[in-house]
Structures are given as C-alpha cells and as structure tokens.
Protein backbone atom coordinates (compact mmCIF):
# COMPACT_ATOMS: atom_id res chain seq x y z
CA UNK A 1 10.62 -14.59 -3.88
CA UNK A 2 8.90 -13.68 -0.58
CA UNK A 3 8.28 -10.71 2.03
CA UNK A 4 9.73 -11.46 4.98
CA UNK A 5 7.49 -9.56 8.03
CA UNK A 6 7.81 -9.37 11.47
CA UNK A 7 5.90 -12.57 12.00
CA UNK A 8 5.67 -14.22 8.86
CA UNK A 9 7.43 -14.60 5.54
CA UNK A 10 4.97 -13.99 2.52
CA UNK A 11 4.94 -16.13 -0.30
CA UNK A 12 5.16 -13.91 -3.46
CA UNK A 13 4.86 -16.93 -5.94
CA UNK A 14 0.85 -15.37 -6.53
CA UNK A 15 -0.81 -11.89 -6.16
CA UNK A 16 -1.11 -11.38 -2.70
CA UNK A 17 -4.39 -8.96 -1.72
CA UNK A 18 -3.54 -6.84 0.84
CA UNK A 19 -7.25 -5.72 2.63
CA UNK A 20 -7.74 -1.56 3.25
CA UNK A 21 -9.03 -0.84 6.58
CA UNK A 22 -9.16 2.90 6.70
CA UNK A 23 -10.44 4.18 10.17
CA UNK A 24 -10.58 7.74 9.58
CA UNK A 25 -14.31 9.82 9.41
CA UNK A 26 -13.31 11.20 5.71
CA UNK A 27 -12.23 7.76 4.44
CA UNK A 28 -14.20 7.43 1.12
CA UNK A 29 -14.25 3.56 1.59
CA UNK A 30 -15.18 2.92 5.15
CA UNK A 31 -17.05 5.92 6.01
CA UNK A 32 -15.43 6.14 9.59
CA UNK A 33 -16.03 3.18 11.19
CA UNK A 34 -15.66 3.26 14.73
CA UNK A 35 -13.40 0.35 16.01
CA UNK A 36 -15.57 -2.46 16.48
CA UNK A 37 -16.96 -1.88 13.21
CA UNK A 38 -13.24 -1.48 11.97
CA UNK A 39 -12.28 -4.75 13.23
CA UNK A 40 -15.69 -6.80 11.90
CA UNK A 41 -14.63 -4.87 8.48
CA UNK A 42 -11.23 -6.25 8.85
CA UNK A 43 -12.46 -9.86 9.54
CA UNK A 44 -14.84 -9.68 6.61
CA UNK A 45 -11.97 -8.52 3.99
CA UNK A 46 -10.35 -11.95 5.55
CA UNK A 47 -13.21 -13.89 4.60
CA UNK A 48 -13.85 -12.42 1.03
CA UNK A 49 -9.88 -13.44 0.90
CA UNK A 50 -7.48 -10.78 2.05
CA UNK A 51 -4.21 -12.15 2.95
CA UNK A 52 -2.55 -9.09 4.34
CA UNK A 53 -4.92 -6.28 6.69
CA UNK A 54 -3.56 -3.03 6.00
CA UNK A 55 -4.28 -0.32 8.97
CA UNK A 56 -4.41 3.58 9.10
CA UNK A 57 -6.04 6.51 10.59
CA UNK A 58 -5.04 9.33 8.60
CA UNK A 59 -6.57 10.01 5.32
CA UNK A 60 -3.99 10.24 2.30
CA UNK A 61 -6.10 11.22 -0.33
CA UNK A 62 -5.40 14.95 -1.91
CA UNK A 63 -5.47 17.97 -0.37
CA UNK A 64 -6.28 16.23 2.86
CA UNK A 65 -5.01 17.68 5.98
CA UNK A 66 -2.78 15.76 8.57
CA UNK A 67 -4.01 14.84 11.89
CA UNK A 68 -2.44 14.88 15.37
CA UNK A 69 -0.58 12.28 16.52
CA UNK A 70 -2.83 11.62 19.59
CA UNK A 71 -5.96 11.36 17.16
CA UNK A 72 -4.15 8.74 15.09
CA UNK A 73 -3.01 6.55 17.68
CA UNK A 74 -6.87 6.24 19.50
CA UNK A 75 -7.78 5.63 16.27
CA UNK A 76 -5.28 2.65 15.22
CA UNK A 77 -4.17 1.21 18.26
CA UNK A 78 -7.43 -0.82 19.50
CA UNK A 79 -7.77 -1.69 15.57
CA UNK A 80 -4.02 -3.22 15.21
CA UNK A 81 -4.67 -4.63 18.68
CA UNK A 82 -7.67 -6.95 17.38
CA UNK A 83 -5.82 -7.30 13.85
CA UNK A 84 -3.04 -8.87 15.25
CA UNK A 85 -5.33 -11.73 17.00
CA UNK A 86 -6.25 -12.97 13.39
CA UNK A 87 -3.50 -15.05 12.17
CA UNK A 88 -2.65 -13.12 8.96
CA UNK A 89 0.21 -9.88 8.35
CA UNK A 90 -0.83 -6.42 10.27
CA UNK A 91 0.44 -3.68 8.35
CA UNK A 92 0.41 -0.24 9.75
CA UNK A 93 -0.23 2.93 7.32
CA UNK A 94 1.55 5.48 8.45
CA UNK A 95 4.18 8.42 7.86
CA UNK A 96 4.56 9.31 11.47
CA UNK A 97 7.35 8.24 13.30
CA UNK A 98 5.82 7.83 16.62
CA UNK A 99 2.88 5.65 15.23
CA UNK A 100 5.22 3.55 13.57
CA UNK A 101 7.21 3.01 17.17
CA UNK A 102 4.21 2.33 19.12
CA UNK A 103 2.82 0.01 15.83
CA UNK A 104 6.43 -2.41 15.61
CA UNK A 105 6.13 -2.58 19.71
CA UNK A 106 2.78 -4.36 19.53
CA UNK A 107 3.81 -6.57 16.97
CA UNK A 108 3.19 -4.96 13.75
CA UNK A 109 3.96 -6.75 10.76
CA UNK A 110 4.77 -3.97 8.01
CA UNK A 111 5.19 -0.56 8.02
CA UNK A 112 3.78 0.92 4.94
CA UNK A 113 4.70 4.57 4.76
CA UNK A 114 3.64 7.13 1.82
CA UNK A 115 7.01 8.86 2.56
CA UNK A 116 8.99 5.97 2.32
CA UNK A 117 10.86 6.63 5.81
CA UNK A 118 11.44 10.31 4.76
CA UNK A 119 10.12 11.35 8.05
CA UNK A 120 12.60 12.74 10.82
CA UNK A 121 13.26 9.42 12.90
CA UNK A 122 11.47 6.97 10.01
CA UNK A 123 14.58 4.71 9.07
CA UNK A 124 16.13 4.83 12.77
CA UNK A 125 13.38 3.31 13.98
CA UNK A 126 12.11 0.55 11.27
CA UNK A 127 15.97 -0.21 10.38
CA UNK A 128 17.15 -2.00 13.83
CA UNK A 129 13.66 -4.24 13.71
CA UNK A 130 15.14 -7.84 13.20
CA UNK A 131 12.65 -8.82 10.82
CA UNK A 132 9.54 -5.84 10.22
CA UNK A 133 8.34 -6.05 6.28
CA UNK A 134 8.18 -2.18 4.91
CA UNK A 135 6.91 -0.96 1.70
CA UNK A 136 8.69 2.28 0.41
CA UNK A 137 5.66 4.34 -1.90
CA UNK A 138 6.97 7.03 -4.74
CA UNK A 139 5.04 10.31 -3.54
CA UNK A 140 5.68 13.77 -4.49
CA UNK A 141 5.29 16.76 -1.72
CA UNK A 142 2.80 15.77 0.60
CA UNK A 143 -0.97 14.71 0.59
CA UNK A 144 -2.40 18.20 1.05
CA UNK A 145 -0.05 20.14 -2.08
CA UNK A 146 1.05 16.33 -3.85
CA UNK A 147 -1.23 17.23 -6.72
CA UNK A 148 0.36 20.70 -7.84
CA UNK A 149 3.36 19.48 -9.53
CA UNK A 150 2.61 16.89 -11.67
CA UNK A 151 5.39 17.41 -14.22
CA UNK A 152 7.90 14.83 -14.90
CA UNK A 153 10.44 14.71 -17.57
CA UNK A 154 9.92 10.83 -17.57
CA UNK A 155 7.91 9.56 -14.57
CA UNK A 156 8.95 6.19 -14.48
CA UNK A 157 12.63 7.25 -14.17
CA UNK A 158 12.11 9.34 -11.64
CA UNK A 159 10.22 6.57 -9.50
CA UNK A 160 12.49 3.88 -10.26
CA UNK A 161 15.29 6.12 -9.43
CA UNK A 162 13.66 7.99 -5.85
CA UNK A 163 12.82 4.55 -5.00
CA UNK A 164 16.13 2.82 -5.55
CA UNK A 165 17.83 5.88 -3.62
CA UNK A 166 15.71 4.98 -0.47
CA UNK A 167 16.37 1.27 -0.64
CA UNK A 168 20.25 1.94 -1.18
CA UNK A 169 19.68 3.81 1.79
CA UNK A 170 18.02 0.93 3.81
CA UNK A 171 20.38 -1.26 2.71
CA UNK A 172 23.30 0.48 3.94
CA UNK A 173 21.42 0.82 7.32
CA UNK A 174 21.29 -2.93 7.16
CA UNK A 175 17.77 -4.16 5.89
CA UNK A 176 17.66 -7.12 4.45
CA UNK A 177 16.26 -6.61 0.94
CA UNK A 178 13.37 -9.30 1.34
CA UNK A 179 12.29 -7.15 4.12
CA UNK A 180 11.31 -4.19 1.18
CA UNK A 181 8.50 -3.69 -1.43
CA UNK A 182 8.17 -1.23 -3.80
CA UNK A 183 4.85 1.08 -4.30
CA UNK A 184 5.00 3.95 -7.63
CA UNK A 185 2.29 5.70 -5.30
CA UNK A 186 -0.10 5.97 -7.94
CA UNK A 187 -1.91 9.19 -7.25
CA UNK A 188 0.24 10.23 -5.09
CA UNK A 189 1.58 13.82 -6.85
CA UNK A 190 1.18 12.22 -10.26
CA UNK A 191 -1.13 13.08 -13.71
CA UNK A 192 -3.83 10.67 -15.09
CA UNK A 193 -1.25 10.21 -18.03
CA UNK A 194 1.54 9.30 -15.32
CA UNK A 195 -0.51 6.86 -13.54
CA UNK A 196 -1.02 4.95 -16.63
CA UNK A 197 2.73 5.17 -17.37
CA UNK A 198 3.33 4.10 -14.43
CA UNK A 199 1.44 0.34 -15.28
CA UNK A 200 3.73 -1.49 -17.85
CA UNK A 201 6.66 1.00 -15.41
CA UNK A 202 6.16 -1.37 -12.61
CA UNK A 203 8.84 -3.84 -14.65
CA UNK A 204 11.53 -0.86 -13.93
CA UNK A 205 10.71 -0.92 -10.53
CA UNK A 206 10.72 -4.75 -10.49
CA UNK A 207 14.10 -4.48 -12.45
CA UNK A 208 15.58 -2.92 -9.21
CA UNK A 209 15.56 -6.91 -7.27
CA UNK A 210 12.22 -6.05 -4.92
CA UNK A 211 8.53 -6.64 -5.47
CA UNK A 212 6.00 -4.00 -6.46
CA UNK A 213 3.11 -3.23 -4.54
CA UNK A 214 0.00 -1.52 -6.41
CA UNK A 215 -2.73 0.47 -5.00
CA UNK A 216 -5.02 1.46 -7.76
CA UNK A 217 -8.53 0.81 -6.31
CA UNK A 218 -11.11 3.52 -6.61
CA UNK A 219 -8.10 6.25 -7.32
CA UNK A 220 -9.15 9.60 -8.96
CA UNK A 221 -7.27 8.53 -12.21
CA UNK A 222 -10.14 5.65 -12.97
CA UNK A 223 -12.72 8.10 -12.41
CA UNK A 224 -10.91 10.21 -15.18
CA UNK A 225 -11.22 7.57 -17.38
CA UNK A 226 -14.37 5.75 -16.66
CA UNK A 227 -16.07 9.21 -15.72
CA UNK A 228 -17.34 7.01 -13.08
CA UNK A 229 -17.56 8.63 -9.16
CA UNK A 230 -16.06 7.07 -5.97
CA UNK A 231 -18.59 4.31 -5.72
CA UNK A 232 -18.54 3.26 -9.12
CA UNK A 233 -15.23 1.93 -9.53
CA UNK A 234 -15.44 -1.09 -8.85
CA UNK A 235 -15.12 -2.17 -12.07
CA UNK A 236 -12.47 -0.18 -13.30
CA UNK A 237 -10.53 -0.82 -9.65
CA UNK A 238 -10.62 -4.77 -10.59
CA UNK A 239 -9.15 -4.42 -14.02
CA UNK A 240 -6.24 -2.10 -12.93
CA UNK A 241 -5.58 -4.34 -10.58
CA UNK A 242 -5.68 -7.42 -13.08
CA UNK A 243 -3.30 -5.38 -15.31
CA UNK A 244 -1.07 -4.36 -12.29
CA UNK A 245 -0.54 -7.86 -11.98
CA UNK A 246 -0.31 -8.89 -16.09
CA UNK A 247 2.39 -5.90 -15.02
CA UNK A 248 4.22 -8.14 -12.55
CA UNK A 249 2.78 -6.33 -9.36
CA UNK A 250 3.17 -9.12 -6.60
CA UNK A 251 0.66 -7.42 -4.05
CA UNK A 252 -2.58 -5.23 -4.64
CA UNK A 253 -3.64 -3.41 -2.03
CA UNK A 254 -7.86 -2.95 -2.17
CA UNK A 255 -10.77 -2.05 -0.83
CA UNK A 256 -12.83 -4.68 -2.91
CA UNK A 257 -11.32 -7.47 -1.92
CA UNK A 258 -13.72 -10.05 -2.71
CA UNK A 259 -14.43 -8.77 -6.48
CA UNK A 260 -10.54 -8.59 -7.02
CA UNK A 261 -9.83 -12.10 -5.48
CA UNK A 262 -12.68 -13.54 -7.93
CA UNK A 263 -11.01 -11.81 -10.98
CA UNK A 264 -7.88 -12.75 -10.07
CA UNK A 265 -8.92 -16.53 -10.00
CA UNK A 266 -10.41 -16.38 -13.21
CA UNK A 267 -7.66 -14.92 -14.60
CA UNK A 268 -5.07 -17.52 -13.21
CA UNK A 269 -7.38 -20.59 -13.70
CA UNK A 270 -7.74 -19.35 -18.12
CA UNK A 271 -3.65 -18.79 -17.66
CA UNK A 272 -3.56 -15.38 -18.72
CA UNK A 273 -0.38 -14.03 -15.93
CA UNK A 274 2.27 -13.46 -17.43
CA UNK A 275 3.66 -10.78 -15.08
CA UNK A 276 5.92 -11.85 -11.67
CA UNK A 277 3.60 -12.81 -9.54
C-alpha cells in the first residue's frame, strides 16, 4: 500500500511520522514562530526523522476562532515556499478553499483538511489535481462549538460511515483511492471515552480499503487521563501513538517527532507491530 502525493508516492509498508509545523501565535506547540523560525523548526522535525512536514496557520484546537483568509495565507505561504525546497511531502492544513488553491499551485503535496472537503469549493478544487495526496479527518461542527455535542450512539460507526460517505464522494468525482487517507479526528467534537473507542476503531476505518492517519499527540483526552498539562505529554503522546500503530494506523502525525521515531524503532526492532503498518 502507498499514498500517492503530488510529488511523491509514500511507502505505507512502516509508520510514516508526519512532522506538525503550526505557525499560528496560539499554537500550544510552536508558540508562534515567525517564518524563519517556522522553517528551521521544520528542518529540525526532518532531522529528528519526520518524513512528511505538515503546514498550517490556523489553530484547530477547541473553541478557537477562525482567522481571515489574508492572515492565513502570510502566514503559510513563505513557510510551504521553503518546505517544498526540502526533498520530503508538503502537506497543507487547511479547511479553506482558497488556501488550498493557492497551496496545490505551488506544489503542495497533500491537502489535509479537518472538514474533509466539506467546504463550499473543497472537492472542485482538490478533485481535478492529477495526483495531490488528501487526508479526509472525522470532525463534528466546527473547532469553535466541536466540543458541545459529544454524543454518539456508537462513535466508531458514525466515523467509519461519515468517512466512507466522503470518499464515495471523491471517488465518484474521480480520485484515485491511493490518493486518500483516513483521520477519526480524535478530539475533534468527540468525548475522552470516544477517543479511546476510537483506537482499536481505526481497523473499521482501515476495513473501508484506505490508510488511517492518527493525530493523538498532546490532545486534551491524554491530559484527562494522565492529569498531565500541555507540556507534559510527551509521554502519554508517544504511547498513543505506539498503540495507534499496534491499531494499524499507517501515519502519525506529531509534534515530538524525535521521541515517537525512537519508540517506534524500539518497538519494530523487539517485533511487537502487529497492526498495518
């Protein structure tokens, strides 16, 4: 199995890390780097042995609000420019249309949307692309009012089944289906309890032909568990991500990437995958 992007096709016989570089003032990782220091970031996550750089400017975390288009773009563009000089996938974190556009027009590998092309435009614009990876997340409402319904009869259902309506949808549009991976969107409009679900879930998701990304580091729903605050979940950020995998998640998207790419080495080299990747 592999990910076929705009410039290269991803092996998917291993976990592939894909490296966070969030270049937004709020971001609780990066602390609002400015683009030079956005771009060293993103050259250090390739050193501590990121495979994929993974690009946004607008803070998803709850309750946040969204930002203007123009803001987003200054922020991303001068970051995806350098990104793209590096010799590894550029993926572009977005929801807006626009951003997306301007994003696959450079030269953007992926398109990783939180909406999974829900927005007006989304799938008219990432469907004609020849060959441009995208990764369709599982989120409920939006960022700012996800976390107010967080009932769900059986939240693994309900993912596999939002998620297999979008990609029936990009199929009939014409995407080739090793163009698409699969996030749950865990806490995105989702309970501690569903999160966790959501972990041995990813084999209904994988059950649907594509592979699952997961994006558990430093989420709210460790901290619930470990009773541990942003920056101290490190720890608990490098075991979900070791049972992501164990849970055949085929990338794992991080801010730690060197911690997770030294767990995930020890856990290969003492043969304890058993998941798809």
């Amino acid at each position: 199995m592999h990910w076929q992007t705009t410039r290269f096709q991803i092996p998917l016989d291993r976990p592939r890390l894909m490296g966070i570089v969030n270049v937004t003032p709020d971001s609780f990782s990066d602390g609002g780097r400015a683009s030079l220091e956005a771009i060293a970031h993103a050259e250090q996550l390739l050193k501590d042995g990121a495979e994929i750089l993974d690009i946004g400017g607008e803070s998803s975390r709850p309750g946040a609000d969204p930002v203007p288009l123009e803001l987003e773009l200054s922020r991303v563009l001068p970051v995806l420019r350098a990104a793209l000089t590096l010799g590894v996938p550029v993926s572009i974190d977005t929801y807006k249309t626009e951003v997306m556009r301007v994003a696959l027009d450079l030269g953007v590998d992926i398109v990783n949307d939180i909406a999974a092309l829900r927005s007006p435009g989304a799938v008219e614009v990432v469907a004609p692309h020849p060959s441009c990876g995208v990764c369709l997340m599982h989120m409920r409402g939006e960022p700012r009012s996800m976390q107010r319904d967080t009932h769900y009869g059986d939240v693994v259902a309900e993912v596999r089944d939002f998620l297999a309506e979008r990609v029936q949808l990009l199929g009939d549009r014409g995407v080739a289906a090793e163009r698409i991976v699969l996030d749950p969107g865990i806490g995105f409009g989702k309970s501690v309890a569903d999160n966790f679900a959501l972990l041995p879930g990813q084999r209904a998701l994988a059950a649907l032909g594509y592979p699952v990304l997961a994006g558990w580091s430093r989420k709210s729903a460790i901290g619930a568990v470990t009773g541990r605050p942003v920056e101290g979940r490190l720890i608990g950020s490098v075991a979900a991500a070791l049972a992501a995998v164990q849970h055949g998640a085929q990338v794992i998207r991080v801010h730690d990437v060197a911690a997770t790419a030294d767990a995930l080495a020890v856990w290969q080299a003492a043969g304890l995958f058993n998941g798809g990747a």
